[in-house]
N, C-alpha and C. Protein backbone atom coordinates (compact mmCIF):
# COMPACT_ATOMS: atom_id res chain seq x y z
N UNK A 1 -91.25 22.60 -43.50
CA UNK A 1 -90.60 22.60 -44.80
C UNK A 1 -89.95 21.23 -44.99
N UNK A 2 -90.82 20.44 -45.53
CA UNK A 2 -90.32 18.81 -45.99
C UNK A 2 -88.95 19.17 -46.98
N UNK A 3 -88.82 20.26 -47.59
CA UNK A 3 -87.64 20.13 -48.46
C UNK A 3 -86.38 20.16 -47.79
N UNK A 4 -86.24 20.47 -46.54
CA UNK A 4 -85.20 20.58 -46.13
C UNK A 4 -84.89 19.02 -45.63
N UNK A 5 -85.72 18.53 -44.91
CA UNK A 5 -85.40 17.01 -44.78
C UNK A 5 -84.93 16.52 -45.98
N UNK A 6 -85.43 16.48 -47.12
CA UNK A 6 -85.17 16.02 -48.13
C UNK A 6 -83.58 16.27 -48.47
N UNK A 7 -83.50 17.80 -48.66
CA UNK A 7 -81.79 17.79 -48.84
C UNK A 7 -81.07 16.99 -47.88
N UNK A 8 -81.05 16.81 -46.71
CA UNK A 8 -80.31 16.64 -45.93
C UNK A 8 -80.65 14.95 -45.70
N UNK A 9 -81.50 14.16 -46.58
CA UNK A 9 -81.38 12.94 -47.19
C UNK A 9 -80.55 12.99 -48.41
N UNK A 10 -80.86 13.53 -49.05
CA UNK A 10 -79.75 13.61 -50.05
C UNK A 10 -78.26 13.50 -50.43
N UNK A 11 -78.03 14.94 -49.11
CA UNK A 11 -76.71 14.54 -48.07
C UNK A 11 -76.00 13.50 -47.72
N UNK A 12 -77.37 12.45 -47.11
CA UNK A 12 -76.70 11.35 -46.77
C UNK A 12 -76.16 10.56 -47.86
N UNK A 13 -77.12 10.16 -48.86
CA UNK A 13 -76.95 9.48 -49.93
C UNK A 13 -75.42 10.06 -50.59
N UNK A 14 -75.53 10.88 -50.89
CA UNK A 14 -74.02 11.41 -51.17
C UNK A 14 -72.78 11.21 -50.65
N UNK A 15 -72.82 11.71 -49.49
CA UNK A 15 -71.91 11.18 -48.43
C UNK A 15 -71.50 9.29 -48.47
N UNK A 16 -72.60 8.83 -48.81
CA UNK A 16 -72.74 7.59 -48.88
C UNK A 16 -72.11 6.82 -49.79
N UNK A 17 -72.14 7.58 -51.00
CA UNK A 17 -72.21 7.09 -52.13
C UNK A 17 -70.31 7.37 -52.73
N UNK A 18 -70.05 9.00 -52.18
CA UNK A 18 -68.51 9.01 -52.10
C UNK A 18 -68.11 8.19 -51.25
N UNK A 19 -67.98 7.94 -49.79
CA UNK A 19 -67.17 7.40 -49.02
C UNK A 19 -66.10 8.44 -48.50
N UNK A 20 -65.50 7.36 -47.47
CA UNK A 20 -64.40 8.22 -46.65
C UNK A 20 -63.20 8.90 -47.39
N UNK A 21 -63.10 8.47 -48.88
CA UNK A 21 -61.96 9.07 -49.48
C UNK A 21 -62.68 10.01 -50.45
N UNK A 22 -63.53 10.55 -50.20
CA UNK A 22 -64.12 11.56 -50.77
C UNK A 22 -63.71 12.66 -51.77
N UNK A 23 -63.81 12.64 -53.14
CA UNK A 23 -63.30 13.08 -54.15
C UNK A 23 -64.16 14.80 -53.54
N UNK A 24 -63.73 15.62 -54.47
CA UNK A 24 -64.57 17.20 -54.04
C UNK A 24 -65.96 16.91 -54.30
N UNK A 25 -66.67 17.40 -54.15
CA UNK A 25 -68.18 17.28 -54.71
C UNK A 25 -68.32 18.35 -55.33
N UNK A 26 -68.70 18.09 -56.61
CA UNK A 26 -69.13 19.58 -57.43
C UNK A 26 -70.64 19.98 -57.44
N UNK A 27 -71.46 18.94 -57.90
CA UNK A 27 -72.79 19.38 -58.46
C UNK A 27 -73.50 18.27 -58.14
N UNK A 28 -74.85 18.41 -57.30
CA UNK A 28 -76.06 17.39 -56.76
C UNK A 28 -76.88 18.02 -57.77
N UNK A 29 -77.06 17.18 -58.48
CA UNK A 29 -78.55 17.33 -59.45
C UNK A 29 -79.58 15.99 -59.10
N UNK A 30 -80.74 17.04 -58.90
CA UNK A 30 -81.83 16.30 -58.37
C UNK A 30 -82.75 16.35 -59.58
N UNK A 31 -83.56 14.87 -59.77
CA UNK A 31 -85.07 15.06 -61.11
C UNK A 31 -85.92 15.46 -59.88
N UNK A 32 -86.94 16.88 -60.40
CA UNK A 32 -88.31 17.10 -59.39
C UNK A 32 -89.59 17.10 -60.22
N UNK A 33 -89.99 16.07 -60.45
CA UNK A 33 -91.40 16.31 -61.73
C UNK A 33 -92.33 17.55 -60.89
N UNK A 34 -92.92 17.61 -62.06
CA UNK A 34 -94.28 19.09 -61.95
C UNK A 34 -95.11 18.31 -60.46
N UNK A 35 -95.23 17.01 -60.45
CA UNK A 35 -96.20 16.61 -59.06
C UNK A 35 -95.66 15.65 -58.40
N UNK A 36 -94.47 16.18 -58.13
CA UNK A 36 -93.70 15.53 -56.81
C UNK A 36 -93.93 16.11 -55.82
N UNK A 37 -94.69 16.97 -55.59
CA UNK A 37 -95.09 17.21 -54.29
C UNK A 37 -94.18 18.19 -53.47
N UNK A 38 -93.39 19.19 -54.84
CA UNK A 38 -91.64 19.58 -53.86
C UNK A 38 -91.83 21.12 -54.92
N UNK A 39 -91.68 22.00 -53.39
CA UNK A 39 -91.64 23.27 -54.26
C UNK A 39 -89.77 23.32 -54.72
N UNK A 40 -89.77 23.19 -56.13
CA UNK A 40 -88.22 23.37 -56.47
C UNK A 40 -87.17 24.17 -56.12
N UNK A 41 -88.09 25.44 -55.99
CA UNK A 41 -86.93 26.62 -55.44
C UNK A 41 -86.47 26.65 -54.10
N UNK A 42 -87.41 25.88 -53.34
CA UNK A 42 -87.10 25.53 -51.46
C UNK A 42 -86.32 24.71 -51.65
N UNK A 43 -86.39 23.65 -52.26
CA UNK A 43 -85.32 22.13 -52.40
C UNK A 43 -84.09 22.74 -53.01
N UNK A 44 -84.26 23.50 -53.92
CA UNK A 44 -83.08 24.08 -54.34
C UNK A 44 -81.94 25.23 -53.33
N UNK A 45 -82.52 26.00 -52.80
CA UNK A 45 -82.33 26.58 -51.29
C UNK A 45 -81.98 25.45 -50.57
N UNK A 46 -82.59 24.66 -49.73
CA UNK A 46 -82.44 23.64 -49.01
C UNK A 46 -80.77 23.00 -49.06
N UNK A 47 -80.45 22.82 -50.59
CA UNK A 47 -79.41 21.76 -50.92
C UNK A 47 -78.49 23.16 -51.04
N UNK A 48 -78.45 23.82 -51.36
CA UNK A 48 -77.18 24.73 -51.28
C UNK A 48 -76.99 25.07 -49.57
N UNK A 49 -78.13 25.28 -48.90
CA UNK A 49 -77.65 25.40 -47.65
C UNK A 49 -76.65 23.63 -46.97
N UNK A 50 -77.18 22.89 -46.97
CA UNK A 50 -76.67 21.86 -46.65
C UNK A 50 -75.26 21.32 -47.44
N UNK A 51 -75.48 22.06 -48.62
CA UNK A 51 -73.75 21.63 -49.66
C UNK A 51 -73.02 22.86 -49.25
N UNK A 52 -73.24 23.85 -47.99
CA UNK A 52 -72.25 24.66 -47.83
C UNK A 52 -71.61 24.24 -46.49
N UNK A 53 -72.13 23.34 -45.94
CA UNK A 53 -71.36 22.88 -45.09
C UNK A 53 -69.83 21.77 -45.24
N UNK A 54 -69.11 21.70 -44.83
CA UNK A 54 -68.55 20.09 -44.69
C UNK A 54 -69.57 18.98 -44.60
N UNK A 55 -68.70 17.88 -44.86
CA UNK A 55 -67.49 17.59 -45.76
C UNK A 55 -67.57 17.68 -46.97
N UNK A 56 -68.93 19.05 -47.72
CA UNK A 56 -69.13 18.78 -49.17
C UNK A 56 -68.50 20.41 -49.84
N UNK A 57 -68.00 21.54 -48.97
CA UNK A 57 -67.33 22.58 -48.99
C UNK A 57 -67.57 23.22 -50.64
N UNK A 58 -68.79 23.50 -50.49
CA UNK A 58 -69.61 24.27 -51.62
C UNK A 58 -70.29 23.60 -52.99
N UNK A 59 -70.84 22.42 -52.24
CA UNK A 59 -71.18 21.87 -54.03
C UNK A 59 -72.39 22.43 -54.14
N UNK A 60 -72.75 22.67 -55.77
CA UNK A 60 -74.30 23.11 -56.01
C UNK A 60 -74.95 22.28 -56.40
N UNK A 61 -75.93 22.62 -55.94
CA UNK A 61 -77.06 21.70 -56.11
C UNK A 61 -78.05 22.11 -57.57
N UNK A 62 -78.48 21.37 -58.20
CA UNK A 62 -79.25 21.80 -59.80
C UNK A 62 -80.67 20.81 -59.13
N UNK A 63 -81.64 21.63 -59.53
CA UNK A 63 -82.38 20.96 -59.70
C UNK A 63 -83.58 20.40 -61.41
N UNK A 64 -83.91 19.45 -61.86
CA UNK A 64 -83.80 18.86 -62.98
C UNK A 64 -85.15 18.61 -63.12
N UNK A 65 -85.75 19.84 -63.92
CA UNK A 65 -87.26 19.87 -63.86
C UNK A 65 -87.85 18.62 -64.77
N UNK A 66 -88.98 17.92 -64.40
CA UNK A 66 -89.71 17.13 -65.09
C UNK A 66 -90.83 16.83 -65.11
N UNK A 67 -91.62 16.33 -65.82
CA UNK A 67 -93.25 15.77 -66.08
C UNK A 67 -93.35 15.13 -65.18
N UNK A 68 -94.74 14.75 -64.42
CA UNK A 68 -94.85 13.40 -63.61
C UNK A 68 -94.76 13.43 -62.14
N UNK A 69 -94.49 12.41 -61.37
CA UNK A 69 -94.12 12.77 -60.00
C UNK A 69 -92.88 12.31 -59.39
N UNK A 70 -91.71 12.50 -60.87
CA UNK A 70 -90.36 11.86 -60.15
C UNK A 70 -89.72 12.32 -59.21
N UNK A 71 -89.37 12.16 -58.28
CA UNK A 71 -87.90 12.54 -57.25
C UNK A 71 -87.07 11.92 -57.13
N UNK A 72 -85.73 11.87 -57.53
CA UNK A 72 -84.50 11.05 -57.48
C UNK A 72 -83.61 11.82 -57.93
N UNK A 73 -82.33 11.35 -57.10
CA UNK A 73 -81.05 12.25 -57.12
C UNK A 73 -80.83 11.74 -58.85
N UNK A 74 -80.27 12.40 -59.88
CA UNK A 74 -79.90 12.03 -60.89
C UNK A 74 -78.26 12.15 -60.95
N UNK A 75 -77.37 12.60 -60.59
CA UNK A 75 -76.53 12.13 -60.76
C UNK A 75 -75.23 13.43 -59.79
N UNK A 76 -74.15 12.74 -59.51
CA UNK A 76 -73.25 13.39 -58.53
C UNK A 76 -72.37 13.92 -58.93
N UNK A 77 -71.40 15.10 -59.55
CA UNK A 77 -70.08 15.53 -60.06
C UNK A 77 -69.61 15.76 -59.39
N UNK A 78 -67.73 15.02 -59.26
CA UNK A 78 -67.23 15.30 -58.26
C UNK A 78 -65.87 15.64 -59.06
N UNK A 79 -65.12 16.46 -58.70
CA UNK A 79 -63.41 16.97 -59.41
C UNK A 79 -62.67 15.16 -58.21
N UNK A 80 -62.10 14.56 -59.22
CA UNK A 80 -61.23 13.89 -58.33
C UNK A 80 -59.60 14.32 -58.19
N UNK A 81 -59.06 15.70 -58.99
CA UNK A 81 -58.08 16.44 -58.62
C UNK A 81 -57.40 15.53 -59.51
N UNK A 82 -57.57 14.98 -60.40
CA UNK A 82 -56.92 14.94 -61.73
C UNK A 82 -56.91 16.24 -62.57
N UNK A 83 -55.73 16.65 -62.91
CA UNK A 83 -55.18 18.11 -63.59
C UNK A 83 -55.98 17.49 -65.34
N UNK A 84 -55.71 16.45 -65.62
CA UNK A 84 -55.67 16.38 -67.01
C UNK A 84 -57.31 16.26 -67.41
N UNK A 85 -58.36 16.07 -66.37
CA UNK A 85 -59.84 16.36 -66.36
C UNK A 85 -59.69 18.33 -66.59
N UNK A 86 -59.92 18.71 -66.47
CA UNK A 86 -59.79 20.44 -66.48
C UNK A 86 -59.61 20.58 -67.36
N UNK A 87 -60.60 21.74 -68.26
CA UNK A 87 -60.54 22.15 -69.33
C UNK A 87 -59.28 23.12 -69.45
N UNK A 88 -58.91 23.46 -70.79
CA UNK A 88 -58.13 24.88 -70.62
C UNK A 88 -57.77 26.30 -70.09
C-alpha cells in the first residue's frame, strides 16, 4: 500500500513546514487527480491514521479530487490559538 508511504511523506512535509513552534494542525488537504495513480479512499485512511498520532493530535486529512495526474499537498490549516480567529 504506496498510500501509506505517501501519508507519512506528507507528515513530514508538514511537520516541516510548521516547525518546532507548531501551531495545532487542523486540516491536510491533498489534490489526487483521476490518474495519479492513488486510490483516494486508502490515502485518505492512510492520513487520518498518521494525523492521529503526535505531534499533529487529530488533524483531518481532505482529500481534493481532480482531472489529470496531480498529487500535491494543497494547503495546511492550522488554529494558531488566537480567540479572535473563531467564529461565534
Amino acid at each position: 500500500m504506496h498510500e501509506m508511504s505517501m501519508a507519512l511523506e506528507i507528515a513530514r512535509i508538514a511537520e516541516e513546514q510548521l516547525g518546532a513552534t507548531a501551531p495545532q494542525l487542523v486540516t491536510v488537504a491533498v489534490e489526487v487527480g483521476d490518474h495519479a495513480g492513488v486510490e483516494p479512499a486508502n490515502l485518505e485512511f492512510c492520513l487520518e491514521a498518521v494525523f492521529s498520532t503526535p505531534p499533529f493530535r487529530g488533524a483531518k486529512g481532505m482529500i481534493i479530487r481532480s482531472a489529470g495526474d496531480a498529487l500535491q499537498l494543497a494547503y495546511l490549516e492550522v488554529d494558531d490559538g488566537d480567540p479572535e480567529d473563531r467564529g461565534p
